[in-house]
N, C-alpha and C. Protein backbone atom coordinates (compact mmCIF):
# COMPACT_ATOMS: atom_id res chain seq x y z
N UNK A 1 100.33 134.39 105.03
CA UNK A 1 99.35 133.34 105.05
C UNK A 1 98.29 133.66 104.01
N UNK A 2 97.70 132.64 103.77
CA UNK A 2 96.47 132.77 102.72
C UNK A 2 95.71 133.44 103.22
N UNK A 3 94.66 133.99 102.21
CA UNK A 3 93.51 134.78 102.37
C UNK A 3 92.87 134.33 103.17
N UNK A 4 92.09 134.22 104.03
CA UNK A 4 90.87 133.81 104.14
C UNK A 4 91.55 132.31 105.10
N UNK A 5 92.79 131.90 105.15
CA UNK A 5 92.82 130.85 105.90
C UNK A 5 92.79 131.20 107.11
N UNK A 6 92.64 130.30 108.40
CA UNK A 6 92.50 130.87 109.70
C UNK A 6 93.39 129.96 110.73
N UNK A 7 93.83 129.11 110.25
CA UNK A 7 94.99 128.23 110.82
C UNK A 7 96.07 127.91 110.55
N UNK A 8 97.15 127.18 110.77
CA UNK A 8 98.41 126.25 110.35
C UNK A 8 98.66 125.02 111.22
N UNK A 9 99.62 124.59 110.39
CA UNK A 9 99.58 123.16 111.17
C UNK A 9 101.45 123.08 111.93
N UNK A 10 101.34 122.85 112.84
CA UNK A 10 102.52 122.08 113.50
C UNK A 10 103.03 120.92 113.66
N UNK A 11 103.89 120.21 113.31
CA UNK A 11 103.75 118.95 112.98
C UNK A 11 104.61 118.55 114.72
N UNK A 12 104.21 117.10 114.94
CA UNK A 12 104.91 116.76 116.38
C UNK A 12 106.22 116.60 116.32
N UNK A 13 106.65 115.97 115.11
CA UNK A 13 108.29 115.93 114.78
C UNK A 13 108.97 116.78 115.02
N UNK A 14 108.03 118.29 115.20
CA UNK A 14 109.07 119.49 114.81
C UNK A 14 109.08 119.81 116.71
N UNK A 15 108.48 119.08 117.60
CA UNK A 15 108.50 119.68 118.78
C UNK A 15 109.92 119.54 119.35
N UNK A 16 110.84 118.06 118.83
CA UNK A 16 112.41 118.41 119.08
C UNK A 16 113.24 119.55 119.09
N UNK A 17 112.58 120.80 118.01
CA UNK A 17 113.27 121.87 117.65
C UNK A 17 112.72 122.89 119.08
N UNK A 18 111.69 122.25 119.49
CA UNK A 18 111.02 123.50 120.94
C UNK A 18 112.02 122.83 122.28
N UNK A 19 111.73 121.60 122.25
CA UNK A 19 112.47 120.74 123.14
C UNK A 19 114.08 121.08 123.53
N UNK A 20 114.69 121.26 122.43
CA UNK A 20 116.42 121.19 122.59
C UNK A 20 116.52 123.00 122.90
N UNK A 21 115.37 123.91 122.82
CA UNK A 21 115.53 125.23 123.06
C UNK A 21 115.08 125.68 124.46
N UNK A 22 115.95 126.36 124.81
CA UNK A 22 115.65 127.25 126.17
C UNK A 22 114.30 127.62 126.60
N UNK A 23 113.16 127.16 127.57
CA UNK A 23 112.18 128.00 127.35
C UNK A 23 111.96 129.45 127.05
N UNK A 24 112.48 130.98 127.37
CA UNK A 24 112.64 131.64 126.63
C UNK A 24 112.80 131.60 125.45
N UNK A 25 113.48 130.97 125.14
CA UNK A 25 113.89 130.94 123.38
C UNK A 25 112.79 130.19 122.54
N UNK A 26 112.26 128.73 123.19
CA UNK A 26 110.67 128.06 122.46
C UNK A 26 109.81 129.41 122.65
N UNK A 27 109.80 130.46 123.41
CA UNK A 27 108.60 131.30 123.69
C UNK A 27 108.72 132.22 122.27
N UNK A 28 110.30 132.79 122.22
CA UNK A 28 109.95 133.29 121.34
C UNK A 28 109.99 132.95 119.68
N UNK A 29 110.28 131.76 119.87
CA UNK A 29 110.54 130.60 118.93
C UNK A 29 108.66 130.85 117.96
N UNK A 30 107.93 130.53 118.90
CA UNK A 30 106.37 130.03 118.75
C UNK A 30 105.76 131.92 118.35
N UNK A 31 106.36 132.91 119.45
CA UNK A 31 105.73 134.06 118.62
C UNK A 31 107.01 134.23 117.43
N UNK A 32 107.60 134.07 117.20
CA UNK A 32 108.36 134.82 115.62
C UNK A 32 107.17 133.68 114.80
N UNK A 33 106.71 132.08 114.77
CA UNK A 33 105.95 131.83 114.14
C UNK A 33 104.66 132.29 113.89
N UNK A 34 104.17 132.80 114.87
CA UNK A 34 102.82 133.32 114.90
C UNK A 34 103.10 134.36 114.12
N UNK A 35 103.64 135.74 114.11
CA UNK A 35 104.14 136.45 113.41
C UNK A 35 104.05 136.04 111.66
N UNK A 36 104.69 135.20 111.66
CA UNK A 36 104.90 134.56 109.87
C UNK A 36 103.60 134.53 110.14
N UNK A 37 102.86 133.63 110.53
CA UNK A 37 101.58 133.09 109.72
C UNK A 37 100.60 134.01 109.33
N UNK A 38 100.64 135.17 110.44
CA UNK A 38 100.18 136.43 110.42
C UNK A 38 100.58 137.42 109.20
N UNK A 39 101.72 137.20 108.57
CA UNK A 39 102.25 138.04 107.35
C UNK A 39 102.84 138.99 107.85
N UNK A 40 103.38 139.25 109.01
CA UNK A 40 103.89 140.33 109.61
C UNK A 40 105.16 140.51 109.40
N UNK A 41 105.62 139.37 108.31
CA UNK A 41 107.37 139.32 108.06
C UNK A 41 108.29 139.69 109.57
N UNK A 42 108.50 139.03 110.46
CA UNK A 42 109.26 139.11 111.44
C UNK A 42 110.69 138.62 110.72
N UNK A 43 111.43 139.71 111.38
CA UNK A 43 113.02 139.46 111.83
C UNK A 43 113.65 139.39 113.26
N UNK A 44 114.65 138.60 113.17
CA UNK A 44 115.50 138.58 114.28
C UNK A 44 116.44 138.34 114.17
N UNK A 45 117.48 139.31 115.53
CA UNK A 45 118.61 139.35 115.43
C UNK A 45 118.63 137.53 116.00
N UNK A 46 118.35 137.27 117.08
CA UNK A 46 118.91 135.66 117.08
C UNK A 46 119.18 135.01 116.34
N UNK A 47 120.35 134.34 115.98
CA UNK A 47 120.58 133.42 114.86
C UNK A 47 119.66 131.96 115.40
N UNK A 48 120.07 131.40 116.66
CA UNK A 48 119.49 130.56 117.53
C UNK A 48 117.89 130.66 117.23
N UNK A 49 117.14 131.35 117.13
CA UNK A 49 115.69 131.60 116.57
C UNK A 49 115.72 131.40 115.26
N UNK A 50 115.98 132.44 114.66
CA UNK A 50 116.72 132.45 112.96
C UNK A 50 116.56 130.71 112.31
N UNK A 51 117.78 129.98 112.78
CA UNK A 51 118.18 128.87 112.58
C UNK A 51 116.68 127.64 113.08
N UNK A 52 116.43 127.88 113.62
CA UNK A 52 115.05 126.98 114.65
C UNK A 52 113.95 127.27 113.88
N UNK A 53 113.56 128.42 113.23
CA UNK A 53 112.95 129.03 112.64
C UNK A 53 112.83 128.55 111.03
N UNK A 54 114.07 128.36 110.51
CA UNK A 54 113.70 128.12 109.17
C UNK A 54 113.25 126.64 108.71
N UNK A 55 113.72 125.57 109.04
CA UNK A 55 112.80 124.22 108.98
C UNK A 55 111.42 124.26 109.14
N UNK A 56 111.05 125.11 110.27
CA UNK A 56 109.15 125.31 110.24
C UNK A 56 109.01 126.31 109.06
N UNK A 57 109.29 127.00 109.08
CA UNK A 57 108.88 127.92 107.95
C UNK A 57 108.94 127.38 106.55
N UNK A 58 110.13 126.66 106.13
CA UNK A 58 109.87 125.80 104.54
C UNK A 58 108.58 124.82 104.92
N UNK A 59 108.26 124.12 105.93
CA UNK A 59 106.98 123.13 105.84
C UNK A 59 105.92 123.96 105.70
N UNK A 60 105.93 125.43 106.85
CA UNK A 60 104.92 125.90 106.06
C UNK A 60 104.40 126.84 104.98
N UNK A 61 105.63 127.03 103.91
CA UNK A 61 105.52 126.99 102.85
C UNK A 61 104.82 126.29 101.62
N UNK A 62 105.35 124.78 102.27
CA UNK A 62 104.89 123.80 101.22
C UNK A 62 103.37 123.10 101.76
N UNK A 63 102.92 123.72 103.22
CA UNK A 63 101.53 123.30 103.36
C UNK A 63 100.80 124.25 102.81
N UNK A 64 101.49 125.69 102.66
CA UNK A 64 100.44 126.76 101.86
C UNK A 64 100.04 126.33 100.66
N UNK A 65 101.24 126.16 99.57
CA UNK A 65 101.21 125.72 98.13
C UNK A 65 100.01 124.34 98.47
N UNK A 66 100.22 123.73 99.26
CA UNK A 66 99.12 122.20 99.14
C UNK A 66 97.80 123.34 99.42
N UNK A 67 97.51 123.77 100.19
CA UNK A 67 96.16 124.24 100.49
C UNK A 67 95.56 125.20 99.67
N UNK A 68 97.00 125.85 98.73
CA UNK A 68 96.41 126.87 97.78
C UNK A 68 95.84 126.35 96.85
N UNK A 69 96.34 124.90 96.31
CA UNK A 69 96.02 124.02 94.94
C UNK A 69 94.94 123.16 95.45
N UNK A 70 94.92 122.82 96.56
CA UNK A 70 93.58 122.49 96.68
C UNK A 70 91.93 123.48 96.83
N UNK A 71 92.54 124.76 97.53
CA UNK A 71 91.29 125.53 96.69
C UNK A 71 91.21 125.80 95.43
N UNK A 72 92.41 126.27 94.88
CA UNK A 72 92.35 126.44 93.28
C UNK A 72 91.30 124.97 92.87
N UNK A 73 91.73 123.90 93.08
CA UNK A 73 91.09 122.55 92.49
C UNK A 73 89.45 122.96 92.46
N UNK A 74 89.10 122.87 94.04
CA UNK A 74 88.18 123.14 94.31
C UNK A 74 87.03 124.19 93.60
N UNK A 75 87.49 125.56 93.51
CA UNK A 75 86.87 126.79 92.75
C UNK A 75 86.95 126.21 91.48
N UNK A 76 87.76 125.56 90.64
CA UNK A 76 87.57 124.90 89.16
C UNK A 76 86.20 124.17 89.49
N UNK A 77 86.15 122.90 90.08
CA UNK A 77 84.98 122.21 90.59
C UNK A 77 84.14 122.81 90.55
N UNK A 78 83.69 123.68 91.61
CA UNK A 78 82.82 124.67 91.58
C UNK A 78 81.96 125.47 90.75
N UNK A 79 83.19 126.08 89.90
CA UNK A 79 82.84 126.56 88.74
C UNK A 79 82.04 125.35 87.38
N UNK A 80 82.68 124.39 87.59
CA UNK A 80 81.29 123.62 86.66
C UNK A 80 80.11 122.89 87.24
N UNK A 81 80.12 123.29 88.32
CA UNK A 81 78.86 122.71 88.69
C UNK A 81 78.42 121.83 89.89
N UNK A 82 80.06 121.11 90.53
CA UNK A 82 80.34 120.97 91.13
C UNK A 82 80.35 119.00 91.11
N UNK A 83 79.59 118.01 91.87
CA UNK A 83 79.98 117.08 91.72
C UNK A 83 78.66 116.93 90.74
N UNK A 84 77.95 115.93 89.74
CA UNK A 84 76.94 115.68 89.61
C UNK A 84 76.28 114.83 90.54
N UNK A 85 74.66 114.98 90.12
CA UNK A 85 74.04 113.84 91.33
C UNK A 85 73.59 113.09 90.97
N UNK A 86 73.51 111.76 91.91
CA UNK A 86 73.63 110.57 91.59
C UNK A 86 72.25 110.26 90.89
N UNK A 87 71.84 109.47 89.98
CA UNK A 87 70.63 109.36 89.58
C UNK A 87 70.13 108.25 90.26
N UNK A 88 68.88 108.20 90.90
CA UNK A 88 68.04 106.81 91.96
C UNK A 88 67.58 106.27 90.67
N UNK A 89 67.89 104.50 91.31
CA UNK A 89 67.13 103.63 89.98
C UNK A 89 65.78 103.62 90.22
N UNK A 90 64.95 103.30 89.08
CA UNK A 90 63.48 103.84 89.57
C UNK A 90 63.21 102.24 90.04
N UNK A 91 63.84 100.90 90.12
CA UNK A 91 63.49 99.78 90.49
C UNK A 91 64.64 98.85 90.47
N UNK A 92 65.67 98.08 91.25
CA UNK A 92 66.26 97.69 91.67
C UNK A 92 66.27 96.48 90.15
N UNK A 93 67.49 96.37 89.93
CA UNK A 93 67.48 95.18 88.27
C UNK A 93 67.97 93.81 88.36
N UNK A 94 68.48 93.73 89.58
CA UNK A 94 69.89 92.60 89.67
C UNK A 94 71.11 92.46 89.44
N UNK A 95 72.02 91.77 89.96
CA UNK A 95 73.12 92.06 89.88
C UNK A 95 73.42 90.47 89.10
N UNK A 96 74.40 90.43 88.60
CA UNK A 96 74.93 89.77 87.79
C UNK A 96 74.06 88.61 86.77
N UNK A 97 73.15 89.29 86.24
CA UNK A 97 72.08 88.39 85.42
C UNK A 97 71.14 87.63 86.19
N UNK A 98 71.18 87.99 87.29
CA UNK A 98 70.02 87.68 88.07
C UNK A 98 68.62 88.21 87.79
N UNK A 99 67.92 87.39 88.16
CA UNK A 99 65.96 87.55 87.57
C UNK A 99 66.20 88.86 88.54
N UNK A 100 64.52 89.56 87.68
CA UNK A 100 64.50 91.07 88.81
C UNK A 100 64.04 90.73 89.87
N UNK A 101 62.82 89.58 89.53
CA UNK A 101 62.05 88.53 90.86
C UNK A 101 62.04 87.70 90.97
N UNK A 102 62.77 87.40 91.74
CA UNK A 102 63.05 86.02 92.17
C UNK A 102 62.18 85.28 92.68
N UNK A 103 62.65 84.13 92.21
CA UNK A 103 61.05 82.81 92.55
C UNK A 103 61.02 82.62 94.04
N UNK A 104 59.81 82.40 93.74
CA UNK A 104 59.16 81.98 95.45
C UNK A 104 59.85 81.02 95.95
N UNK A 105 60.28 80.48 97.54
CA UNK A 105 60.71 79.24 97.27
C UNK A 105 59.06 77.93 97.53
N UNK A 106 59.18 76.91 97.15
CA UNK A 106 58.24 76.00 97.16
C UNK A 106 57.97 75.94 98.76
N UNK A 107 56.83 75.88 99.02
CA UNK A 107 56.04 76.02 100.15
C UNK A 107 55.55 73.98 100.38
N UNK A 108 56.18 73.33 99.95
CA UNK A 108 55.58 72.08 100.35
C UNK A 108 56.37 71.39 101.73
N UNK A 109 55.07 71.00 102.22
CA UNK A 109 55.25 70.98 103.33
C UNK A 109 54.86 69.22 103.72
N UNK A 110 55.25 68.13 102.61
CA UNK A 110 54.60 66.81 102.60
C UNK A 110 56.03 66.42 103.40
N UNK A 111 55.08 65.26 104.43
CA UNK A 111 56.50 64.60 104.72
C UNK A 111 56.53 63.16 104.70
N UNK A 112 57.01 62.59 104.35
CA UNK A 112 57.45 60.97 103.48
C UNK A 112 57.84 60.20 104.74
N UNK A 113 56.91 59.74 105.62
CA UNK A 113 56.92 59.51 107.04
C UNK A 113 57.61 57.82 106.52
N UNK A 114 56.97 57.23 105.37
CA UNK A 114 58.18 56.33 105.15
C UNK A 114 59.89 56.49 104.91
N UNK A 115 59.75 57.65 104.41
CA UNK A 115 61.60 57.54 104.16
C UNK A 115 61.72 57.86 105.78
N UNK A 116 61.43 58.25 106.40
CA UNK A 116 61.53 59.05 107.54
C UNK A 116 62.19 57.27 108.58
N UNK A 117 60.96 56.95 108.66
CA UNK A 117 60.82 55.25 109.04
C UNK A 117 62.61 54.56 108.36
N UNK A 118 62.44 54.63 107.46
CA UNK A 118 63.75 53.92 106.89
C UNK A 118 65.15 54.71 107.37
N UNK A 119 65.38 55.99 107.10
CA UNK A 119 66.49 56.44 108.05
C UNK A 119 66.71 56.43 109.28
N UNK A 120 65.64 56.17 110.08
CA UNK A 120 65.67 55.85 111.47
C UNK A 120 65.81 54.50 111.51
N UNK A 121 65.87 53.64 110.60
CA UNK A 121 66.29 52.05 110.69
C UNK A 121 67.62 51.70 109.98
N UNK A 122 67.89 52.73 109.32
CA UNK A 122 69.35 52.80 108.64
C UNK A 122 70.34 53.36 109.73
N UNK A 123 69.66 54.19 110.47
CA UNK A 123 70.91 55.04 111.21
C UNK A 123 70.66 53.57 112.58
N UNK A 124 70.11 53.38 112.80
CA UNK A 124 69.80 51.82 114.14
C UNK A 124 71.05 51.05 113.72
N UNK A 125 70.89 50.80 112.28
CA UNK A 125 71.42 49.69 111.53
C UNK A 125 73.13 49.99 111.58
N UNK A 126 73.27 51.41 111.45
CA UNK A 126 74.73 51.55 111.44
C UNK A 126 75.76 51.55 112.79
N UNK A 127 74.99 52.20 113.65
CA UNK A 127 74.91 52.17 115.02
C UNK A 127 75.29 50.69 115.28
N UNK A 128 74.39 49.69 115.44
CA UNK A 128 74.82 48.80 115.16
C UNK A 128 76.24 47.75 114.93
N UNK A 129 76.38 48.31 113.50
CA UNK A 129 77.72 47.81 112.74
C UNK A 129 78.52 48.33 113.47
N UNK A 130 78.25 49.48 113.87
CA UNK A 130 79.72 50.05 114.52
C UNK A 130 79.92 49.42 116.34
N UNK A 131 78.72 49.29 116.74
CA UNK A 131 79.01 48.37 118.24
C UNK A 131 79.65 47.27 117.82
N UNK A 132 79.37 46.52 116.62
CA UNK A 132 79.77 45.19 116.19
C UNK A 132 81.31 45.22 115.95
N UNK A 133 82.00 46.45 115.73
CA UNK A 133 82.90 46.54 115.18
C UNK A 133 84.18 46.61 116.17
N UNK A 134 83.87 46.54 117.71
CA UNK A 134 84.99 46.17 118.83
C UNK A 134 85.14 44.97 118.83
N UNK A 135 84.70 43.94 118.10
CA UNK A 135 84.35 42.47 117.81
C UNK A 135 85.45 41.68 116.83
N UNK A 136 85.46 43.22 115.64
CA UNK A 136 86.20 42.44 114.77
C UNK A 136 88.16 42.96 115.07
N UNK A 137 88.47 41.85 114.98
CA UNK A 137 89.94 41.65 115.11
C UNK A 137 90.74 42.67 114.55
N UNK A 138 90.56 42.48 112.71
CA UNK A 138 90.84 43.46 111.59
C UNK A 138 90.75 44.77 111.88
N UNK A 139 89.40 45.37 112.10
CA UNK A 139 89.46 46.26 112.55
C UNK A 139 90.01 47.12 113.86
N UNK A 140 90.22 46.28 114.90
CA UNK A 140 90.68 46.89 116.05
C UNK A 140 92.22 47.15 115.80
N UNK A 141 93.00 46.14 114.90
CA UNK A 141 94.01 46.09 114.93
C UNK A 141 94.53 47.46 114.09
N UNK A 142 94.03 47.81 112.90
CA UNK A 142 94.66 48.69 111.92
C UNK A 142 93.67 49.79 112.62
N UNK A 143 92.92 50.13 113.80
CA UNK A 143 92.60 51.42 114.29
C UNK A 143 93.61 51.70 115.27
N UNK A 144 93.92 50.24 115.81
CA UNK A 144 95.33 50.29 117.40
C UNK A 144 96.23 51.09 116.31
N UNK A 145 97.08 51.06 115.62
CA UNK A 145 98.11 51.31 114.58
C UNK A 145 97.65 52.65 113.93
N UNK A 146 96.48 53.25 113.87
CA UNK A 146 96.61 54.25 113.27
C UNK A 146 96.37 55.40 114.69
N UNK A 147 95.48 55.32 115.78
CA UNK A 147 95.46 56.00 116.41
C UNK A 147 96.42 56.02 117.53
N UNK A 148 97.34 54.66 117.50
CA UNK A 148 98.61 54.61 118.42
C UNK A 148 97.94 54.91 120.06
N UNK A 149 96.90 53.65 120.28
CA UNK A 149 96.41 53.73 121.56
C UNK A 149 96.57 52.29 121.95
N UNK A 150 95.98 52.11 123.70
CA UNK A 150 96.16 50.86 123.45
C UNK A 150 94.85 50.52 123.34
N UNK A 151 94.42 48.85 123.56
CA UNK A 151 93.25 48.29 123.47
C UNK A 151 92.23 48.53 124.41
N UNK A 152 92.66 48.78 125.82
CA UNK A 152 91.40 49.12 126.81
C UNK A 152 90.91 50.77 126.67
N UNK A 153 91.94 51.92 126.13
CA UNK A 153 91.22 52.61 125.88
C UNK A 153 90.75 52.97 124.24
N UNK A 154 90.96 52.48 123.45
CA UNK A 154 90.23 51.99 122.45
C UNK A 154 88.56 51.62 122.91
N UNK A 155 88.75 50.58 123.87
CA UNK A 155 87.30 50.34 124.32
C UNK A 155 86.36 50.92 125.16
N UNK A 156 87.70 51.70 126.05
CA UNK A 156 86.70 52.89 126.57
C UNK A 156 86.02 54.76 125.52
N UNK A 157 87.26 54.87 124.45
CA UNK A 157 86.58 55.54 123.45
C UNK A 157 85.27 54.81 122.83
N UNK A 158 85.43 54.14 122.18
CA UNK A 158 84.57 53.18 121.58
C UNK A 158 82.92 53.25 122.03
N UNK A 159 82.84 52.93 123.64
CA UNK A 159 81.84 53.31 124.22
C UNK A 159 81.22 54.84 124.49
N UNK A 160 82.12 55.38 124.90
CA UNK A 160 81.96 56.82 124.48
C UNK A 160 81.07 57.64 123.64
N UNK A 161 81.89 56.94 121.75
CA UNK A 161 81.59 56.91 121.23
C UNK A 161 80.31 57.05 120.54
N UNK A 162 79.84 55.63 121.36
CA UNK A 162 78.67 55.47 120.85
C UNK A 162 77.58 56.09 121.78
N UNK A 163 77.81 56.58 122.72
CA UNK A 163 76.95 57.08 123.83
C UNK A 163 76.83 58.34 122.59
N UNK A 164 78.15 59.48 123.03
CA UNK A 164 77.82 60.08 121.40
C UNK A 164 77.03 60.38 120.76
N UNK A 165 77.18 59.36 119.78
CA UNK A 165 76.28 59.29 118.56
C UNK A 165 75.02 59.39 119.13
N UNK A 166 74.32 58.39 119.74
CA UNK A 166 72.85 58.14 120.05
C UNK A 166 72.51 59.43 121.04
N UNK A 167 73.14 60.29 121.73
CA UNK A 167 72.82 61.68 122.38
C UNK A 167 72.43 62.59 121.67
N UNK A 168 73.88 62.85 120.64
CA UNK A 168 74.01 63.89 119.59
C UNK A 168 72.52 64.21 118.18
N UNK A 169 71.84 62.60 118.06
CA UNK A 169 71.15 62.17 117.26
C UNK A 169 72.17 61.92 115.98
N UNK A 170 73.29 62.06 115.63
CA UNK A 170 74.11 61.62 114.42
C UNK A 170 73.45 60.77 113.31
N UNK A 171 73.50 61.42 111.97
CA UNK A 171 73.17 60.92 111.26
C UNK A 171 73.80 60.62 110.07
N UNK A 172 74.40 58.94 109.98
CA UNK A 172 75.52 58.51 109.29
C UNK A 172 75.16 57.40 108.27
N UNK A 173 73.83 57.92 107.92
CA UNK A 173 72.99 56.49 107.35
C UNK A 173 73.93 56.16 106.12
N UNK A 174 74.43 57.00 105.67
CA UNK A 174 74.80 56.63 104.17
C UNK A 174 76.24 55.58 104.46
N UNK A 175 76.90 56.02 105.18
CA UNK A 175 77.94 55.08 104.97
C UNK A 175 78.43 54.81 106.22
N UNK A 176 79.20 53.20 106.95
CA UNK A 176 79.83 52.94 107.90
C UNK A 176 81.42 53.34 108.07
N UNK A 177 81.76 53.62 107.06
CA UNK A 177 83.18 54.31 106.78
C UNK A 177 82.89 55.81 107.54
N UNK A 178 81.99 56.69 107.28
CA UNK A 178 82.13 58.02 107.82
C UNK A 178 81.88 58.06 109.09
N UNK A 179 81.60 57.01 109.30
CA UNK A 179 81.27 56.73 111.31
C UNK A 179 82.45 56.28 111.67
N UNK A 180 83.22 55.42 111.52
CA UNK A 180 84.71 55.13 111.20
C UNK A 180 85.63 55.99 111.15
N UNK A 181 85.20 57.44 110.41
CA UNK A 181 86.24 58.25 110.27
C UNK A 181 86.16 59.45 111.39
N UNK A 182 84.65 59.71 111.91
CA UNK A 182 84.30 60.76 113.07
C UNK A 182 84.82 59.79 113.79
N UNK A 183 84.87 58.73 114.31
CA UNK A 183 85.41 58.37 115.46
C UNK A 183 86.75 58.63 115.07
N UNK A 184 87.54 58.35 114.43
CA UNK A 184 89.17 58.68 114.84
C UNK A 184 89.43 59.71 114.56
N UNK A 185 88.59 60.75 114.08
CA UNK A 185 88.75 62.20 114.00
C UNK A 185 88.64 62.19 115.37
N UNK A 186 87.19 61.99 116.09
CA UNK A 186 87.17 62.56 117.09
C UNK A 186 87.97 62.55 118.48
N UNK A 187 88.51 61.33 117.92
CA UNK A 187 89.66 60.91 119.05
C UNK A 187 91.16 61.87 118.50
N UNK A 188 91.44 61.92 117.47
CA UNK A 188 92.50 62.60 117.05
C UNK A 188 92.62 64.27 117.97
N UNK A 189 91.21 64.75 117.74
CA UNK A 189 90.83 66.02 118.34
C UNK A 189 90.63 66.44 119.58
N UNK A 190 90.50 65.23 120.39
CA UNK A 190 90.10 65.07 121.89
C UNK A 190 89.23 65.24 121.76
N UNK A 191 88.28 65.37 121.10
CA UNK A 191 86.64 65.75 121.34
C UNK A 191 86.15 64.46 122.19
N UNK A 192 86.40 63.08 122.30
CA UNK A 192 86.31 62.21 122.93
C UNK A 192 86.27 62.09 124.49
């Protein structure tokens, strides 16, 4: 064994080789290893040991050579100095062309109690169109056909619907099509 090392490793794979052996024989299976690791060059007449014996012994061969080249690595390292250290930025710069300080965001706090007034008469207004819209023929017909329901629960979604919207506060001012489309989403989804 290495200088200065103070362990070895056993791998679990190799416990088949303790397993298929006699307990006597794993006993002395485990001291002829102890022995090796120790440098004590053990022999034995058992071939049965002998034989059990040499598969652990090439692995730990080739874990010595790994642990020897990794101190060797190491003492090279060492010898120059070891890792360098990291240098602290003296002030943080940004990352990808970003400002070093970033702008404030705007603090205005005005509120346009008219637009305010008008989306609350736009969203009334759509609300609206869309109650209006169990009314129209056209429409009930190519929603029957796309959502493959019939007409009374069409009208019981419908109401639903709009309970919905006016709970939720929904805000669909911009267009009657996207109120159109959450409803047969939402029926598609069961969210209904």
């Amino acid at each position: 064994m290495a200088e200065g090392k103070k362990g070895f490793v056993l791998y679990v794979d190799q416990r088949g080789i303790f397993d298929k052996l006699p307990d006597e024989k794993a006993g002395k299976l485990i001291k002829h290893i102890f022995s090796y690791v120790n440098d004590e060059n053990p022999n034995t007449d058992d071939l049965l040991i002998d034989i059990a014996f040499e598969s652990i012994k090439q692995q730990l061969k080739r874990d010595l050579k790994k642990y020897e080249s990794i101190c060797q690595r190491n003492k090279e390292n060492g010898l120059k100095g070891g890792r360098p250290k990291k240098e602290e930025p003296k002030k943080p710069s940004g990352l990808n062309g970003l400002p070093k300080e970033p702008k404030k965001p705007d603090k205005d706090t005005v509120i346009d109690k008219d637009k305010d007034i008008v989306n609350v008469n736009v969203i009334k207004e759509r609300i609206t169109d869309f109650q209006n819209l169990i009314n129209n023929d056209e429409w009930i017909r190519h929603t029957l056909g796309y959502l493959q329901i019939s007409k009374e629960k069409l009208i019981q979604f419908h109401k639903k619907f709009i309970l919905k919207i006016k709970a939720e506060d929904l805000n669909f001012s911009h267009d009657l099509n996207a109120l159109k489309s959450y409803f047969n989403n939402s029926i598609k989804k069961g969210s209904l």
